[in-house]
Protein backbone atom coordinates (compact mmCIF):
# COMPACT_ATOMS: atom_id res chain seq x y z
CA UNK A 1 0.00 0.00 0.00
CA UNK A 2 1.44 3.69 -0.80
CA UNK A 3 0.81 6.22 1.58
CA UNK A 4 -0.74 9.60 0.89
CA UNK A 5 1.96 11.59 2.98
CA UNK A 6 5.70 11.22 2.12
CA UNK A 7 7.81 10.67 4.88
CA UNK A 8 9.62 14.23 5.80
CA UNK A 9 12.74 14.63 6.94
CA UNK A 10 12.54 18.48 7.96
CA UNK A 11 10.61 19.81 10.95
CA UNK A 12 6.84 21.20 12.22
CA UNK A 13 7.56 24.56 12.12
CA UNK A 14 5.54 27.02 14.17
CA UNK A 15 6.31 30.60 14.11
CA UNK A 16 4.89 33.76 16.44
CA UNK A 17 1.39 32.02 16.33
CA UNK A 18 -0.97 33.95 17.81
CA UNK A 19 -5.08 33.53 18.26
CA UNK A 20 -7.38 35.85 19.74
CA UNK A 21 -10.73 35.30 20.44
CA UNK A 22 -12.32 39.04 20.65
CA UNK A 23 -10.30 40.57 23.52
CA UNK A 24 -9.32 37.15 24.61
CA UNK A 25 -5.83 35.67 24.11
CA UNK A 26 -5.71 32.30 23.59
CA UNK A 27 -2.31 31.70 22.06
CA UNK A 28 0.50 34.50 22.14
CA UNK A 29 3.73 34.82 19.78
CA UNK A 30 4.50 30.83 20.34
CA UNK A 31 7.59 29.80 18.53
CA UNK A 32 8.50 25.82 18.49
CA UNK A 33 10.02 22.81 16.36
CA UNK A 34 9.31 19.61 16.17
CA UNK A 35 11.89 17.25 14.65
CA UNK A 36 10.98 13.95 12.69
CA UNK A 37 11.74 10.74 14.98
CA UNK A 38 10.92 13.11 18.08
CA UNK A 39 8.70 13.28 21.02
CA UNK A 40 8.20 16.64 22.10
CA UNK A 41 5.63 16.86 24.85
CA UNK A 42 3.28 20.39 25.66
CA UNK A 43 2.55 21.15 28.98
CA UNK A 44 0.80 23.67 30.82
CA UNK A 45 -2.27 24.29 32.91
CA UNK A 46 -5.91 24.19 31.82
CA UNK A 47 -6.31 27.02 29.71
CA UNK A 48 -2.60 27.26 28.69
CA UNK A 49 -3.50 27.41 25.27
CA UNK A 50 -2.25 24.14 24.45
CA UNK A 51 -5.79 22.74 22.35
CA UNK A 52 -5.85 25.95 20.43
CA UNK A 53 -2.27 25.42 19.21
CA UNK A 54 -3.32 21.89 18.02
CA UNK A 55 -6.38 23.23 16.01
CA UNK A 56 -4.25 25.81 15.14
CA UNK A 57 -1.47 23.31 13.64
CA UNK A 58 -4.30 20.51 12.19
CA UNK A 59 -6.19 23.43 10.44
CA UNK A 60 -9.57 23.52 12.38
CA UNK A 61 -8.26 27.57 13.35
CA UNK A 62 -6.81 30.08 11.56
CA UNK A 63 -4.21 32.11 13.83
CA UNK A 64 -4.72 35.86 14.28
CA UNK A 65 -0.87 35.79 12.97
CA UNK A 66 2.12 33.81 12.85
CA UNK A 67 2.14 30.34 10.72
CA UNK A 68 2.70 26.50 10.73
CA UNK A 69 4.62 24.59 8.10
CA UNK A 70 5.46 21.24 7.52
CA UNK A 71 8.69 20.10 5.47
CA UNK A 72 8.84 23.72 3.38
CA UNK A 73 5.02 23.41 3.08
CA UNK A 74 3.02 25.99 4.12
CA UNK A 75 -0.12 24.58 6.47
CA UNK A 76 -1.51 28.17 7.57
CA UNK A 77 -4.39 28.68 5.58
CA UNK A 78 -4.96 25.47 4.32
CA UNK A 79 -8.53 23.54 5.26
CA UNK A 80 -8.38 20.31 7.46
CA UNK A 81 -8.61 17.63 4.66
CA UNK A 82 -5.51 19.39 2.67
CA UNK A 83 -3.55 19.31 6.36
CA UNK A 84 -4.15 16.16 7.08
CA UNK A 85 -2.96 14.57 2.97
CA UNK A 86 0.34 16.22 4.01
CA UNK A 87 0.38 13.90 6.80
CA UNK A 88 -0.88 15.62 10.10
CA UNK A 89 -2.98 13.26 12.11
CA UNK A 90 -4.42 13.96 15.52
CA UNK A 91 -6.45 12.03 18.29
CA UNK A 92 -8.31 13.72 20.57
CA UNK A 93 -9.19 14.05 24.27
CA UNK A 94 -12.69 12.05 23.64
CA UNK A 95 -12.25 9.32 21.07
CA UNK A 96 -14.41 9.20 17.59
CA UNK A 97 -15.29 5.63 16.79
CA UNK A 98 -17.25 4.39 13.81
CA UNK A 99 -20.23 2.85 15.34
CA UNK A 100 -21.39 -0.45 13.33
CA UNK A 101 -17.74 -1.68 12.64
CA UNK A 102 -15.68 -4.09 14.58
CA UNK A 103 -12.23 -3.19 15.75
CA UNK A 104 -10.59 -4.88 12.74
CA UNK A 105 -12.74 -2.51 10.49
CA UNK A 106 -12.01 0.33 12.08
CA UNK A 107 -8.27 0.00 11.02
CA UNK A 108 -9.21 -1.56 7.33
CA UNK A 109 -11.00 2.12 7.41
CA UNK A 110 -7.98 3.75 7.76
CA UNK A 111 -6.01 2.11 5.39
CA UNK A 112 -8.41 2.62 2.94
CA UNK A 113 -8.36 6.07 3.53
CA UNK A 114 -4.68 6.06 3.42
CA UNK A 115 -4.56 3.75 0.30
CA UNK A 116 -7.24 5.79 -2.31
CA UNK A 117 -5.88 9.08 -0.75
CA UNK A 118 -9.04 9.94 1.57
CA UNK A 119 -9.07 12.10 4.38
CA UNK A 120 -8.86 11.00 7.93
CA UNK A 121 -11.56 10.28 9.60
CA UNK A 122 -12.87 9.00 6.57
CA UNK A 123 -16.72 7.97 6.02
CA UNK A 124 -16.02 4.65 7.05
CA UNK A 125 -19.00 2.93 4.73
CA UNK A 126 -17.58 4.68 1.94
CA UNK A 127 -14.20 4.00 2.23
CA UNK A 128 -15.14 0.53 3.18
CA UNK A 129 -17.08 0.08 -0.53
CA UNK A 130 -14.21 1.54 -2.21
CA UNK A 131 -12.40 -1.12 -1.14
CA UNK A 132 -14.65 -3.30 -3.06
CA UNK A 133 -16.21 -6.70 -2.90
CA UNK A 134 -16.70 -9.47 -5.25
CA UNK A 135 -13.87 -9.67 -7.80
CA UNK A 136 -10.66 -11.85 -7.39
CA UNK A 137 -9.01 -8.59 -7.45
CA UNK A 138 -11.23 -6.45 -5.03
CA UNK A 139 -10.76 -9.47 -2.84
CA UNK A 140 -6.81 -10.15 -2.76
CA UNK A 141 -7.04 -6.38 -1.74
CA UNK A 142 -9.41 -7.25 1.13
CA UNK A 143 -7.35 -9.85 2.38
CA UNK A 144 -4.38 -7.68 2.37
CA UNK A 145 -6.42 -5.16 3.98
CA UNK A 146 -7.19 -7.79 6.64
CA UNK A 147 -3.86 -8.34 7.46
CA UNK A 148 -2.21 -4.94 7.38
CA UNK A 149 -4.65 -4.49 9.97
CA UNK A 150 -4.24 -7.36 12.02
CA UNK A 151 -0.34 -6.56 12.14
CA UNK A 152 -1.22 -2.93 13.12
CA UNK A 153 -3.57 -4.23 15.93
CA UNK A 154 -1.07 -7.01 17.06
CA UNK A 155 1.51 -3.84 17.63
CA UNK A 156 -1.30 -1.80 19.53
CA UNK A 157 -1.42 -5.06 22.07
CA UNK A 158 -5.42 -5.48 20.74
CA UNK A 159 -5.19 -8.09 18.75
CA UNK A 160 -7.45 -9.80 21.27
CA UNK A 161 -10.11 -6.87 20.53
CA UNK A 162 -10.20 -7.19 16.06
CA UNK A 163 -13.68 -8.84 16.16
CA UNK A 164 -15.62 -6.87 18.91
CA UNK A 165 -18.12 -4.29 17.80
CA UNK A 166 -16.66 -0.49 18.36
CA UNK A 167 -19.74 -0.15 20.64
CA UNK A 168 -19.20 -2.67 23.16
CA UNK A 169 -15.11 -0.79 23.47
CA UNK A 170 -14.55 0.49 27.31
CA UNK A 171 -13.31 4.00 27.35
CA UNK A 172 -9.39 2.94 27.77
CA UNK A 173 -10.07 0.21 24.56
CA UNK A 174 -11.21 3.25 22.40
CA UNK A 175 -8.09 5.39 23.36
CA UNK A 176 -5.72 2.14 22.36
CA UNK A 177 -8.01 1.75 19.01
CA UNK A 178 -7.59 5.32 18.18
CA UNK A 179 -4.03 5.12 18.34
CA UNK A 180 -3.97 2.46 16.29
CA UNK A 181 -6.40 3.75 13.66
CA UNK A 182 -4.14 7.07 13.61
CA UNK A 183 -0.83 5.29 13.26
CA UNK A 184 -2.50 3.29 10.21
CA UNK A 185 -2.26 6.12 7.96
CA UNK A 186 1.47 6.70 8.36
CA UNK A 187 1.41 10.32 9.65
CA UNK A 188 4.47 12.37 9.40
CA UNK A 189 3.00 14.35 12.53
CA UNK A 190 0.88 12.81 15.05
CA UNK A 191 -0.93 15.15 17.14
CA UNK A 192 -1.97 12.84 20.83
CA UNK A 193 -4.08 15.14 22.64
CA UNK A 194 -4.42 13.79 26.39
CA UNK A 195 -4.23 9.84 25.41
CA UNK A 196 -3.54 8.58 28.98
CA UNK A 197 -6.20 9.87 30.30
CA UNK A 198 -8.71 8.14 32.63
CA UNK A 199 -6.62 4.75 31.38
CA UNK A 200 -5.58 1.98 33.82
CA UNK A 201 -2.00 1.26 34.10
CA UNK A 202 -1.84 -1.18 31.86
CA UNK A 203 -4.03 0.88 28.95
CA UNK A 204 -1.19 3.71 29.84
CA UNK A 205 1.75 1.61 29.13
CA UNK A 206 0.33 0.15 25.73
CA UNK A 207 0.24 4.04 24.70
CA UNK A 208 3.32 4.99 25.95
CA UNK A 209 4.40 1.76 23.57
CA UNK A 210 2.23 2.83 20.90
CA UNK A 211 4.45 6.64 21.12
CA UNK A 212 7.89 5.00 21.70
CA UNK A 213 6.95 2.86 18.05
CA UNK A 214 5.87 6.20 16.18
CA UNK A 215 9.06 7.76 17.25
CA UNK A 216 11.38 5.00 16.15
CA UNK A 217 9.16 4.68 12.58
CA UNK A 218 10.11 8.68 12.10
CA UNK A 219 6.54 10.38 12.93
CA UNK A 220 6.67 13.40 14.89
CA UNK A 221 4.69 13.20 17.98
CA UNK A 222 3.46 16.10 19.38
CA UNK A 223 1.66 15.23 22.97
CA UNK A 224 -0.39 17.40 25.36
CA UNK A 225 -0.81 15.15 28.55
CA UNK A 226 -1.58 15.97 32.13
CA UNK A 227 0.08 12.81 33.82
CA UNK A 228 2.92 15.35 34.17
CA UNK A 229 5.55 12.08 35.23
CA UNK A 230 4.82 10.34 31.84
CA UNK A 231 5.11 12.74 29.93
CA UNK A 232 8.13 13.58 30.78
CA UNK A 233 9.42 10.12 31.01
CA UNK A 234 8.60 9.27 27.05
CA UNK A 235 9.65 12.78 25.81
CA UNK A 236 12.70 14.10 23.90
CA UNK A 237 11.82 17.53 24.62
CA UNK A 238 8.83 19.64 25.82
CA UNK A 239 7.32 22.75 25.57
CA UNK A 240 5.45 24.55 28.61
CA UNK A 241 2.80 27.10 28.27
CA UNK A 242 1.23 29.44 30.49
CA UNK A 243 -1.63 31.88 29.53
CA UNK A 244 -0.90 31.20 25.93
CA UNK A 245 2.67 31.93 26.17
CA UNK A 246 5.87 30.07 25.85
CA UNK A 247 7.40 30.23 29.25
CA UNK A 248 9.96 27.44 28.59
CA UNK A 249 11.44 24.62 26.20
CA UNK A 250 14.25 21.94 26.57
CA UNK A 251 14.97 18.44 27.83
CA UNK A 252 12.76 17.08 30.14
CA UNK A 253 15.08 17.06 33.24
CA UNK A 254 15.58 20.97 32.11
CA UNK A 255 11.75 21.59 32.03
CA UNK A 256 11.44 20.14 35.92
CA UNK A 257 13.92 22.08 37.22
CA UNK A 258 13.03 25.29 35.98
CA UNK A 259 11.77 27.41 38.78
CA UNK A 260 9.27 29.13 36.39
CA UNK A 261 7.64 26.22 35.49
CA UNK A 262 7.37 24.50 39.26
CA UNK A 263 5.33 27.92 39.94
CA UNK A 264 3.31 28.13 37.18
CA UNK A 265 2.23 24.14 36.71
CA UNK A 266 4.12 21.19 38.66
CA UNK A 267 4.58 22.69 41.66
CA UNK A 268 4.18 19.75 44.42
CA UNK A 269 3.24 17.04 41.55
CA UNK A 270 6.57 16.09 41.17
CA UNK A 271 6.91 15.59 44.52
């Protein structure tokens, strides 16, 4: 299968991004990379900012100034669908699930999507029928559909899960399907917005898993997460926010130190 994104070897760049909402600042003259093969985590309180910056960056807002680009590719400006064929994916704090599929289809969806060069989330019926039935062809292409996925879900650790409906998923099995749905169509960024949360230990560790592969495949993973001590365990770097601004970047062991961001954020949760 050929992916619609190309695998990048230059960086996210985001430059003086700003976003106001009326007299409301939401975002403020943030300036970051992110490098291919990297995690770089974003921190900060609630209402840091940090959601905005991921609409921002996945298209869903237009910044009051500054811009995004990906690889010498200007993403400012352009709509979701065009964001995402360049190869920005993102999960998000509540998962979307395609009710009336089982697990396995789910991730067939998403190849599908990434095969014909459809936008993520696809209609799943409709990608699903593009696939086709019937023909010898059409269903050699199935069956290789059926595997890639299996293989996909065997990495995720829910191999266990590929027949169950999508309805009948606990909360922490949707979090481990979306991951594996979004790694399916071979992003060059991955946007993870909150994935550990309300997951059992067990469910957290499969995601942190899920990360560490993306990283060593060459995605960029962006991650906004509040379990402050895993995030910076699986990061390469991070970037902390407060009130929309940067207030500090670097390694994670820089990050915790740095008496700024004990007062604005971690204070006693390092502890």
């Amino acid at each position: 299968m050929t992916a619609v994104a190309s695998p990048l070897t230059t960086t996210l760049e985001v430059r003086g991004v700003s976003v106001r909402f009326g007299g409301v600042i939401a975002v403020a003259d943030v300036t970051f990379t992110a490098h291919t093969a990297e995690v770089l985590g974003v921190m900060g309180p609630n209402g840091a900012g940090k959601t905005t910056l991921f609409n921002v960056i996945s298209g869903v807002q237009r910044p009051t100034s500054g811009e995004v680009s990906l690889g010498g590719s200007r993403l400012t400006g352009r709509g979701v669908e065009d964001v995402a064929a360049l190869g920005v994916t993102r999960t998000f704090q509540t998962p979307v699930m395609f009710w009336g599929l089982t697990v396995r289809e789910s991730v067939e969806v998403a190849l599908a999507a990434r095969e014909f060069g459809g936008t993520y989330p696809p209609a799943p019926w409709r990608e699903l029928l593009r696939c086709g039935f019937g023909t010898p062809g059409r269903r050699r292409e199935n069956a290789v559909l059926r595997e890639c996925a299996d293989a996909i879900l065997t990495g995720a650790g829910i191999a266990a899960m590929a027949g169950r409906a999508t309805e009948s998923l606990a909360f922490g099995e949707e979090r481990l399907l979306e991951m594996a749905r979004a790694l399916a169509v071979s992003p060059n960024v991955l946007l993870l917005d909150e994935p550990l949360s309300a997951l059992n230990p067990d469910e957290i560790e499969a995601v942190l898993t899920s990360i560490r592969s993306a990283r060593a495949s060459g995605v960029a993973v962006l991650l906004v997460e509040h379990a402050v001590g895993e995030l910076l365990a699986v990061a390469d770097r991070v970037v902390v926010l407060d009130h929309g601004r940067k207030i500090a970047e670097g390694s994670p062991q820089a990050v915790a130190a740095d008496p700024l961001v004990i007062d604005a954020y971690i204070g006693d949760e390092l502890e």
